[in-house]
N, C-alpha and C. Protein backbone atom coordinates (compact mmCIF):
# COMPACT_ATOMS: atom_id res chain seq x y z
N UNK A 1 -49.37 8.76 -11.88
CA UNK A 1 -50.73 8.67 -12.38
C UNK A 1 -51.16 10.03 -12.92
N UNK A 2 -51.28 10.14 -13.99
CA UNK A 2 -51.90 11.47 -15.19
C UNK A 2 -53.44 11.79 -14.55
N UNK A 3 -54.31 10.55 -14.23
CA UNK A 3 -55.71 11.42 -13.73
C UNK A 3 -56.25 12.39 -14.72
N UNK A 4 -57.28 13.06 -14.04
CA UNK A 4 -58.07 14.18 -14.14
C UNK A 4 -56.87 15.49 -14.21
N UNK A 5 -55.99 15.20 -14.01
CA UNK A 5 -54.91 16.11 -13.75
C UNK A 5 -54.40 16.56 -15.10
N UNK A 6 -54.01 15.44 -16.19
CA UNK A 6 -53.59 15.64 -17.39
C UNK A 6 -54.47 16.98 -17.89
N UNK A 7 -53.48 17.87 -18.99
CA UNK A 7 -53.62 19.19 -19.24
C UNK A 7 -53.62 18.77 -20.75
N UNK A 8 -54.54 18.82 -21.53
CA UNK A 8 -54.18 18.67 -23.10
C UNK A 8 -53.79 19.55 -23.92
N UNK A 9 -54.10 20.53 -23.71
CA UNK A 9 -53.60 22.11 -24.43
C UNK A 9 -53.40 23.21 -24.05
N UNK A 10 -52.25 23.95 -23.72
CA UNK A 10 -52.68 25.33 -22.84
C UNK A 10 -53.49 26.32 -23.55
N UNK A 11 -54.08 25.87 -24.76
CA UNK A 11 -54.64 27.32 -25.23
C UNK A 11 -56.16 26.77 -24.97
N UNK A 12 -56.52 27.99 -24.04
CA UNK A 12 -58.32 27.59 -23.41
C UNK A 12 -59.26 27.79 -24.68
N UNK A 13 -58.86 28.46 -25.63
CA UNK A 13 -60.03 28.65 -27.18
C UNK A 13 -59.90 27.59 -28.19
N UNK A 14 -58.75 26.61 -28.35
CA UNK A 14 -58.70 25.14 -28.62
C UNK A 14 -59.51 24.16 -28.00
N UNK A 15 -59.37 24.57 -26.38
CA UNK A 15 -59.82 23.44 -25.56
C UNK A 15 -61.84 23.60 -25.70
N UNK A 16 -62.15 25.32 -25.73
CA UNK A 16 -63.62 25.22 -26.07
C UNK A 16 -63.87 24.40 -27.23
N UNK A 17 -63.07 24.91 -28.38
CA UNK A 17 -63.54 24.13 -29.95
C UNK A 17 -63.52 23.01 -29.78
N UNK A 18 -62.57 22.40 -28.75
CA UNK A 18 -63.06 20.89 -28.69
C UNK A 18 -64.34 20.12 -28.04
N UNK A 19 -64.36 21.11 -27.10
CA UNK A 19 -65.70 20.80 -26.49
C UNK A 19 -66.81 21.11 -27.34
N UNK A 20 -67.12 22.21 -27.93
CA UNK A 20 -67.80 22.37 -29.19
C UNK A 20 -67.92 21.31 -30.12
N UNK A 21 -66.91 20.91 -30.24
CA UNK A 21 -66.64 19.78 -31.68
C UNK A 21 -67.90 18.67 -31.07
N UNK A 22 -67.07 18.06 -29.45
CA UNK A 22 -67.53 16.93 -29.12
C UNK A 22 -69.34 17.26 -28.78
N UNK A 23 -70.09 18.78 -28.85
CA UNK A 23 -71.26 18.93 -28.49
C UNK A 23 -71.99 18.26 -30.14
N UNK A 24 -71.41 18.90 -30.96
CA UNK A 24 -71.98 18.44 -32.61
C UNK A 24 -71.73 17.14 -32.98
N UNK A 25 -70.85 16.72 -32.37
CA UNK A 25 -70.16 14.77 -32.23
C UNK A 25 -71.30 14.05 -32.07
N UNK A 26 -71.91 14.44 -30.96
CA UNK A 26 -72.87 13.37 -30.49
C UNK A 26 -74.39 13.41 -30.41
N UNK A 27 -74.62 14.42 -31.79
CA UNK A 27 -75.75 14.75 -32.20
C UNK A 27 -76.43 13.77 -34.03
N UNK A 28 -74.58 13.53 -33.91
CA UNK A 28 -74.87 12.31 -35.32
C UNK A 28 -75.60 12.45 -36.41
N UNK A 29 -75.43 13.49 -36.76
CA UNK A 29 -76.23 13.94 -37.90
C UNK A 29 -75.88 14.10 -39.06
N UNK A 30 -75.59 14.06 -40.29
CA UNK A 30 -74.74 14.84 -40.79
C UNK A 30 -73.97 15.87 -40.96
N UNK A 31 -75.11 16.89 -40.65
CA UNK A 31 -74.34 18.23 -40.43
C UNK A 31 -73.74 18.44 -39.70
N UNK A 32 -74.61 17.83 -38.08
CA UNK A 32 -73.46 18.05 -37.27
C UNK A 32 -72.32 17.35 -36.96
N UNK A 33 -71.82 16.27 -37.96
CA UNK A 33 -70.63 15.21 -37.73
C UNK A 33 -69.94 16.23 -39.06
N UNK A 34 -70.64 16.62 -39.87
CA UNK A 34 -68.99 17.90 -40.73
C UNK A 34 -69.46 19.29 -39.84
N UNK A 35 -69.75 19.57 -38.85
CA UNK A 35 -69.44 20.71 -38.21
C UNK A 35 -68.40 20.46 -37.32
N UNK A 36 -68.64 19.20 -36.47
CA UNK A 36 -67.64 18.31 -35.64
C UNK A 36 -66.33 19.09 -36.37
N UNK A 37 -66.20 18.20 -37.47
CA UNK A 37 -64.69 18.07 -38.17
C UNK A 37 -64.48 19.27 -38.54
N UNK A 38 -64.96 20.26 -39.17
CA UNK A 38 -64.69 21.77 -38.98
C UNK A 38 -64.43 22.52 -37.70
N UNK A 39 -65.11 22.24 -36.71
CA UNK A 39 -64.59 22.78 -35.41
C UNK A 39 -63.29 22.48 -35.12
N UNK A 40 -63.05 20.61 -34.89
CA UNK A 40 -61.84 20.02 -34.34
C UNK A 40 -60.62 20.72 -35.11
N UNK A 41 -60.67 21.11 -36.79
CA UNK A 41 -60.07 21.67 -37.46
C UNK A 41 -59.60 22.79 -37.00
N UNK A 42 -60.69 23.62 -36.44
CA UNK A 42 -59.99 25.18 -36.00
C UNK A 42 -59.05 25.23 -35.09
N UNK A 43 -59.62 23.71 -34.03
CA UNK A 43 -58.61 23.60 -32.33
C UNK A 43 -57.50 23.33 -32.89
N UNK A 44 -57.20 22.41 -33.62
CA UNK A 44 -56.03 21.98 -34.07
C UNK A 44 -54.90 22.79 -34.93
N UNK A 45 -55.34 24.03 -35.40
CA UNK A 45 -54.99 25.05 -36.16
C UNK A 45 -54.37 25.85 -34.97
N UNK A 46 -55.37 26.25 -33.99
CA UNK A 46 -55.02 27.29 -33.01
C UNK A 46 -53.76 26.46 -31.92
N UNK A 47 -53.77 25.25 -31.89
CA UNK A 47 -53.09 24.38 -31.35
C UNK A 47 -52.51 22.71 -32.10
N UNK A 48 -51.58 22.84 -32.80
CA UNK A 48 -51.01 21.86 -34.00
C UNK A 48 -50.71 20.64 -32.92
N UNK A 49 -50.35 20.92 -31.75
CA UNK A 49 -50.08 19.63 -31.20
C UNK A 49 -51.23 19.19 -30.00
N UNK A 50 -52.32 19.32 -30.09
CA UNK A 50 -53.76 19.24 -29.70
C UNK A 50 -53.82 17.70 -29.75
N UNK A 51 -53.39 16.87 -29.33
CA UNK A 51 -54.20 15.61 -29.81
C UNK A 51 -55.15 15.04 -29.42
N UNK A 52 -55.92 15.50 -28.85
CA UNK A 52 -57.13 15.40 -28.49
C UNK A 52 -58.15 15.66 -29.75
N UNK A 53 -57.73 17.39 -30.68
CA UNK A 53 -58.34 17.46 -31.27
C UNK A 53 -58.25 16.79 -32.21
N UNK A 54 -57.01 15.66 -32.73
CA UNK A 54 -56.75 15.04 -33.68
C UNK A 54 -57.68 14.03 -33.54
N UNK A 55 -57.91 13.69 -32.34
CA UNK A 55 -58.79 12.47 -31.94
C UNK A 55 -60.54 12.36 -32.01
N UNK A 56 -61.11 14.11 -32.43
CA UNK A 56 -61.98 13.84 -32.81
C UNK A 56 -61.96 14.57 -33.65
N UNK A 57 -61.29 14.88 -34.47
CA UNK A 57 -61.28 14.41 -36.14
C UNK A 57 -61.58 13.19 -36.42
N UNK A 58 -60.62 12.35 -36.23
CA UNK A 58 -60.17 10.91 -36.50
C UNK A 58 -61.67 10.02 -36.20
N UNK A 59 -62.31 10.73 -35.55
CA UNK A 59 -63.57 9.66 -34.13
C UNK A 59 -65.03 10.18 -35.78
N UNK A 60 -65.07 11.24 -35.80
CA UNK A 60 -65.88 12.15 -36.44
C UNK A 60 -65.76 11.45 -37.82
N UNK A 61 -64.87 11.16 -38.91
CA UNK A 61 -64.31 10.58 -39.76
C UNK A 61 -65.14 9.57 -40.04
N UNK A 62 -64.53 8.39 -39.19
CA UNK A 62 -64.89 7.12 -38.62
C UNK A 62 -66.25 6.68 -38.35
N UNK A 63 -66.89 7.69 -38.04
CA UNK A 63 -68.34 6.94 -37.39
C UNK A 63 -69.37 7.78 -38.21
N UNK A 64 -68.87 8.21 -39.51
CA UNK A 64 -69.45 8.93 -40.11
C UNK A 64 -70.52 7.72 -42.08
N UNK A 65 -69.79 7.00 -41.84
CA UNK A 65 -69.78 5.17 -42.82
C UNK A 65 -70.96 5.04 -42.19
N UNK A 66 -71.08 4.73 -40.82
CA UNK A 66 -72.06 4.29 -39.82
C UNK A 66 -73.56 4.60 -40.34
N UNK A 67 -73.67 5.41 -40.62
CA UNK A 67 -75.20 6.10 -40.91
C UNK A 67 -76.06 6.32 -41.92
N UNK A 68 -75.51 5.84 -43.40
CA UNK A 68 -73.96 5.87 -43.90
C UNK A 68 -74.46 7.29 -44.29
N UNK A 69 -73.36 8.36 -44.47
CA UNK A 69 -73.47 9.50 -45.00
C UNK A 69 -72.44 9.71 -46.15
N UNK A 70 -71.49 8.84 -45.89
CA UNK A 70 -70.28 8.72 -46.97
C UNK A 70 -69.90 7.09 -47.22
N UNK A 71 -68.45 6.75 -47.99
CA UNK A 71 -68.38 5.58 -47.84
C UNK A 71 -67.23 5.72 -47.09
N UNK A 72 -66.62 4.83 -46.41
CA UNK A 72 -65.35 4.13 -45.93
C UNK A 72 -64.66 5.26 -46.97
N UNK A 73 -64.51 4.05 -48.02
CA UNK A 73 -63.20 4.63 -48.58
C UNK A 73 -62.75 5.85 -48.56
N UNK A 74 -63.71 7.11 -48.78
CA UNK A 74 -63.93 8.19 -48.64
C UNK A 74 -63.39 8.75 -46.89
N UNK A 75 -63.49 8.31 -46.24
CA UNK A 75 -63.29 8.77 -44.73
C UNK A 75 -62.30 7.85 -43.69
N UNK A 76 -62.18 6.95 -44.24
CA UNK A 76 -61.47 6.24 -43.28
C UNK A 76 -60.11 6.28 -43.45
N UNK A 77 -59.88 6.80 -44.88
CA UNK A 77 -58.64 7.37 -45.06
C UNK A 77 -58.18 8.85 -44.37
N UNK A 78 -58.88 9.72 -43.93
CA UNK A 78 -58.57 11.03 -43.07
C UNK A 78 -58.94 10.49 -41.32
N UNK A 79 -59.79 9.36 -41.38
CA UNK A 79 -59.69 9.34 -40.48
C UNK A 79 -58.19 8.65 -39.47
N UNK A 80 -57.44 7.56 -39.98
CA UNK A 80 -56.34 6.68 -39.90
C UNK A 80 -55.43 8.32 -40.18
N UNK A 81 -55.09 9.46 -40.81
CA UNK A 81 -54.52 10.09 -40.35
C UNK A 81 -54.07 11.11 -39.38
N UNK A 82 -55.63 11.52 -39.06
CA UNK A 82 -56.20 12.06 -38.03
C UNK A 82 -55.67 11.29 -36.64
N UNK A 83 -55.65 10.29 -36.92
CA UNK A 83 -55.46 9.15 -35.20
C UNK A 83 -54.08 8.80 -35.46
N UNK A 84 -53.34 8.81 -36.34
CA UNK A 84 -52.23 8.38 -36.24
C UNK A 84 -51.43 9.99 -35.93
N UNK A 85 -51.70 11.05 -36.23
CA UNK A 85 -51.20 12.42 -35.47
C UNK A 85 -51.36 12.52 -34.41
N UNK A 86 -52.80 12.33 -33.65
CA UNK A 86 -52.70 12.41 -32.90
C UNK A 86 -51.82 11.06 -31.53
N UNK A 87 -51.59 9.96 -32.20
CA UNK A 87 -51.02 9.00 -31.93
C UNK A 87 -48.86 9.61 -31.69
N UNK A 88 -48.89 10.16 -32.78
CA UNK A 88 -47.87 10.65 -32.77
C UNK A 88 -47.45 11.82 -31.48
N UNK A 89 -48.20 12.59 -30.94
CA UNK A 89 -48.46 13.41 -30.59
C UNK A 89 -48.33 12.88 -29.29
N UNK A 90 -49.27 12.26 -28.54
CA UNK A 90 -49.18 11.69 -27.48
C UNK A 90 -49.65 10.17 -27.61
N UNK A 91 -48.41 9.21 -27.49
CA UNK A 91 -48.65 8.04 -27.62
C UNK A 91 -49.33 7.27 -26.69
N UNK A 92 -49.38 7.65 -25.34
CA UNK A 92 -50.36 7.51 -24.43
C UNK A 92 -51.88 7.70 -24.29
N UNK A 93 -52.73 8.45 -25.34
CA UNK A 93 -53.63 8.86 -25.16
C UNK A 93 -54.73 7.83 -25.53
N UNK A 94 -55.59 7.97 -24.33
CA UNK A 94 -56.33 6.47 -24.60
C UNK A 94 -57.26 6.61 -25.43
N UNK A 95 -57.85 7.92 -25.35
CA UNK A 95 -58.56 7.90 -26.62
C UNK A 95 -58.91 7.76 -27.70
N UNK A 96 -57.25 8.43 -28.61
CA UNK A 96 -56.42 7.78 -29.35
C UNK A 96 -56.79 6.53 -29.73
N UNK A 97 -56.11 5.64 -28.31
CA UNK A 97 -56.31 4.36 -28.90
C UNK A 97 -56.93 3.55 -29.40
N UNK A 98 -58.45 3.96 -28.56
CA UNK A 98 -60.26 3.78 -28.69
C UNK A 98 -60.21 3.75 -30.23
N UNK A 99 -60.25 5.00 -30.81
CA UNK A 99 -60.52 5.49 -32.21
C UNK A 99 -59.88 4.46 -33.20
N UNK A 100 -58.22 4.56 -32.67
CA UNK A 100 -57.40 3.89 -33.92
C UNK A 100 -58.17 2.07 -33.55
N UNK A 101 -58.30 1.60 -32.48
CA UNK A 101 -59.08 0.45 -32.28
C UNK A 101 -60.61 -0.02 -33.48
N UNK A 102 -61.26 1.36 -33.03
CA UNK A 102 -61.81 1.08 -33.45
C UNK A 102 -62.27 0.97 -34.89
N UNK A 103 -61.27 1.75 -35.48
CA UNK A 103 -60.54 1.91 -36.97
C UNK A 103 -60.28 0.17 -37.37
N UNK A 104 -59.44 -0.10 -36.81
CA UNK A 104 -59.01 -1.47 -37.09
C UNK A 104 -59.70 -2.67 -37.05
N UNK A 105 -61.06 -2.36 -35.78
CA UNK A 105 -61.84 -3.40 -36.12
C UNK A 105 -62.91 -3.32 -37.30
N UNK A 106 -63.38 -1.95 -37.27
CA UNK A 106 -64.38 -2.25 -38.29
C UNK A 106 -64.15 -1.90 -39.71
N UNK A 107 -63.08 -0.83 -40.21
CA UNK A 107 -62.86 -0.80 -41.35
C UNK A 107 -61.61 -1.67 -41.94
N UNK A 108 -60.52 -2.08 -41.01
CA UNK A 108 -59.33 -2.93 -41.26
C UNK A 108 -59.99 -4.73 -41.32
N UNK A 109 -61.09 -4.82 -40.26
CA UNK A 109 -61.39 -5.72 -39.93
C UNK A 109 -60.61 -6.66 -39.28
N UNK A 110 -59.39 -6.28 -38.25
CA UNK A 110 -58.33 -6.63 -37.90
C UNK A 110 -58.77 -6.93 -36.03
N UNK A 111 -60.07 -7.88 -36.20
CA UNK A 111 -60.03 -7.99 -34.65
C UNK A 111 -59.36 -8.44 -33.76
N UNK A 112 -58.06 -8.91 -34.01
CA UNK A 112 -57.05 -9.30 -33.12
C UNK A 112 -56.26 -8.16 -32.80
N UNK A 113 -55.85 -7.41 -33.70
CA UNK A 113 -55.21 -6.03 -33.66
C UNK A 113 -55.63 -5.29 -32.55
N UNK A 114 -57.56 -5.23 -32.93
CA UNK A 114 -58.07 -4.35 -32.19
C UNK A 114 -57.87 -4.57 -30.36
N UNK A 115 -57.51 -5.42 -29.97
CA UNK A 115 -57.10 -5.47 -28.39
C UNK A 115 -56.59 -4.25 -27.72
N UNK A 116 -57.43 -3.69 -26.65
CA UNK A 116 -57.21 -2.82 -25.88
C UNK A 116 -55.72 -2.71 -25.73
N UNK A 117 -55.03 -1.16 -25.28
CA UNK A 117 -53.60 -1.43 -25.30
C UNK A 117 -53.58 -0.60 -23.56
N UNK A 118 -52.50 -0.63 -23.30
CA UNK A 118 -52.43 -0.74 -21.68
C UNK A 118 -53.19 0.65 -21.23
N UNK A 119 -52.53 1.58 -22.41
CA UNK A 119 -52.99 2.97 -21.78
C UNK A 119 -54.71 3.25 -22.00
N UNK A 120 -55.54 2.19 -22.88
CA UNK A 120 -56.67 2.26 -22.76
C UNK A 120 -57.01 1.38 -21.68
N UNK A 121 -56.59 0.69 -21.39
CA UNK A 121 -57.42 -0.29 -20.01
C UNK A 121 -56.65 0.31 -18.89
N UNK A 122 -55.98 1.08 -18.76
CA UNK A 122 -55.45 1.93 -17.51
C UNK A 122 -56.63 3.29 -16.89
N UNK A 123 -57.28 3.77 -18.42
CA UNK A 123 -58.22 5.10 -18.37
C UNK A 123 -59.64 4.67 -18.68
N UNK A 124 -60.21 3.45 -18.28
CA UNK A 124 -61.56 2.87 -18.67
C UNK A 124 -62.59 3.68 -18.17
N UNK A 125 -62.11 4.36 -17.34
CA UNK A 125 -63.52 5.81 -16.74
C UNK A 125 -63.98 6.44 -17.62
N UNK A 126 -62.92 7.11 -18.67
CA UNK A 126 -63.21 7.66 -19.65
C UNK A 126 -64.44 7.21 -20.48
N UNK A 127 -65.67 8.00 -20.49
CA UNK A 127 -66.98 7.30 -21.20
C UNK A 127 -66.99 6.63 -22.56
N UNK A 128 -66.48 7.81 -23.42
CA UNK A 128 -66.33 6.89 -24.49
C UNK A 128 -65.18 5.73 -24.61
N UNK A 129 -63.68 5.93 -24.02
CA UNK A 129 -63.35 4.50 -23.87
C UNK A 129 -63.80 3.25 -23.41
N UNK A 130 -64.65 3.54 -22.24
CA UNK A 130 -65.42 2.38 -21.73
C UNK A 130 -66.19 2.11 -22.72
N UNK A 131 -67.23 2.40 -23.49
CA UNK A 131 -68.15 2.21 -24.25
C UNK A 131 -67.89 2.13 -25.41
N UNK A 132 -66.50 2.39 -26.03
CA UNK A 132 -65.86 1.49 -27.15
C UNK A 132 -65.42 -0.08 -26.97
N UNK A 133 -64.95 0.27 -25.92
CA UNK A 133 -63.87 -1.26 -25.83
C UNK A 133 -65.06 -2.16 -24.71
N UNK A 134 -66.18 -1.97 -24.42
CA UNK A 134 -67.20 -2.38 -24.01
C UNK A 134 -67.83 -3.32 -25.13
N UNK A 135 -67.88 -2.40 -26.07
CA UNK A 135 -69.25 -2.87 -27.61
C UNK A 135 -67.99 -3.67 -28.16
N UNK A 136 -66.91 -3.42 -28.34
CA UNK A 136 -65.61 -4.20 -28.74
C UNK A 136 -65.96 -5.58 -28.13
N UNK A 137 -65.94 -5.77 -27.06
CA UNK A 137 -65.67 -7.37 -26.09
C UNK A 137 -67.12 -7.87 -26.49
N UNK A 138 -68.34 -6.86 -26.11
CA UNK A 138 -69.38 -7.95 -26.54
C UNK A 138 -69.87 -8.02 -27.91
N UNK A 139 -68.98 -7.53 -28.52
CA UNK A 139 -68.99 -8.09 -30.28
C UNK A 139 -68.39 -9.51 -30.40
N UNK A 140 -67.44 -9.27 -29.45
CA UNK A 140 -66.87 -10.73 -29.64
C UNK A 140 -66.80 -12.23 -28.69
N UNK A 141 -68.57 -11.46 -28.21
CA UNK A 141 -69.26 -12.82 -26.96
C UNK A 141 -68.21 -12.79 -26.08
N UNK A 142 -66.91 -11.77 -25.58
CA UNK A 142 -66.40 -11.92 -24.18
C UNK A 142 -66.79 -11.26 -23.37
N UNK A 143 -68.31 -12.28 -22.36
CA UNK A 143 -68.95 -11.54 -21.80
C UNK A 143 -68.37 -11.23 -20.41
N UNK A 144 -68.30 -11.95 -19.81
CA UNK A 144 -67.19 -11.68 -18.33
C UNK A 144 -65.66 -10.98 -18.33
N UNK A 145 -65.22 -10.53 -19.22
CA UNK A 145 -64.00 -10.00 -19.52
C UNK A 145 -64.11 -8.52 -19.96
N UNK A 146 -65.49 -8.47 -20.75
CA UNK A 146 -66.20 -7.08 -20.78
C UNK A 146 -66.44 -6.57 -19.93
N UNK A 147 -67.36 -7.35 -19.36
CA UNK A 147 -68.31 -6.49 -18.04
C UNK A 147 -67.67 -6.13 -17.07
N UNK A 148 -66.28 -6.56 -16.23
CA UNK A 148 -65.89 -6.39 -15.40
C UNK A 148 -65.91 -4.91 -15.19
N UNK A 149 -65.35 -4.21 -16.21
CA UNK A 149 -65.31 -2.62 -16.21
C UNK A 149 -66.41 -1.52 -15.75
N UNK A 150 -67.50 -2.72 -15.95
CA UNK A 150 -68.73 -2.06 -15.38
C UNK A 150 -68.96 -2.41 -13.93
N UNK A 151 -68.66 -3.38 -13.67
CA UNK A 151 -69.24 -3.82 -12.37
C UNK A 151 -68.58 -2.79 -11.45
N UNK A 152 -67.25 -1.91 -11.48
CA UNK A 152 -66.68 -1.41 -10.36
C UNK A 152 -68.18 -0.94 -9.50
């Protein structure tokens, strides 16, 4: 069991920029969703096999249509490469999977695809995995199959 234990990068000035990244992430703004992707950029520079930081690139990309500040076409193409590096990188990473999921449901429109994969329903603590693959199930009225994750 990986846990709280898993180590994503040994370099601690990657691991701030990511935390940085994810502080401008979830402020949803414009500016701060291309500061996001400029930060995640630097972690990933200072650390090429970061996939974490690939993952919020890829997340940043993606949820950027949403508001809309750009179009799809424009972003969802860096974003699908962004998640597929970091996919490459560590094929386990549930986060990862969240992102590329959620890639597939809303810009592929591939909701069968989008089904949780083991290593995301193994790490459902994780906030934003829970609360992807959460809004995932009750998009698709599976209300008792959703919720369970919450009830622990």
């Amino acid at each position: 069991m990986k846990g709280i234990t898993k180590k994503y990068t040994d370099n601690n000035e990657a691991y701030q920029l990511y935390l940085k990244g994810r502080f401008h992430f979830a402020k949803r703004t414009k500016e701060d969703l291309s500061k996001s992707i400029e930060i995640y950029e630097q972690a990933v520079k200072l650390d090429p096999k970061f996939a974490l930081g690939y993952v919020g690139i890829a997340e940043s990309w993606a949820v950027i249509p949403s508001y809309p500040y750009a179009a799809p076409s424009e972003t969802m193409p860096k974003a699908k490469a962004a998640v597929a590096k970091a996919l490459e990188l560590d094929p386990d990473l549930p986060e990862a999977h969240t992102v590329s999921g959620m890639i597939t449901a809303t810009y592929d429109w591939d909701w069968q695809r989008r089904k949780a994969s083991s290593s995301v329903r193994s790490n459902l603590i994780q906030t934003s995995v829970l609360h992807t693959t959460v809004t995932h199930g009750l998009t698709l009225a599976r209300w008792d199959g959703t919720m369970k994750p919450l009830q622990r």
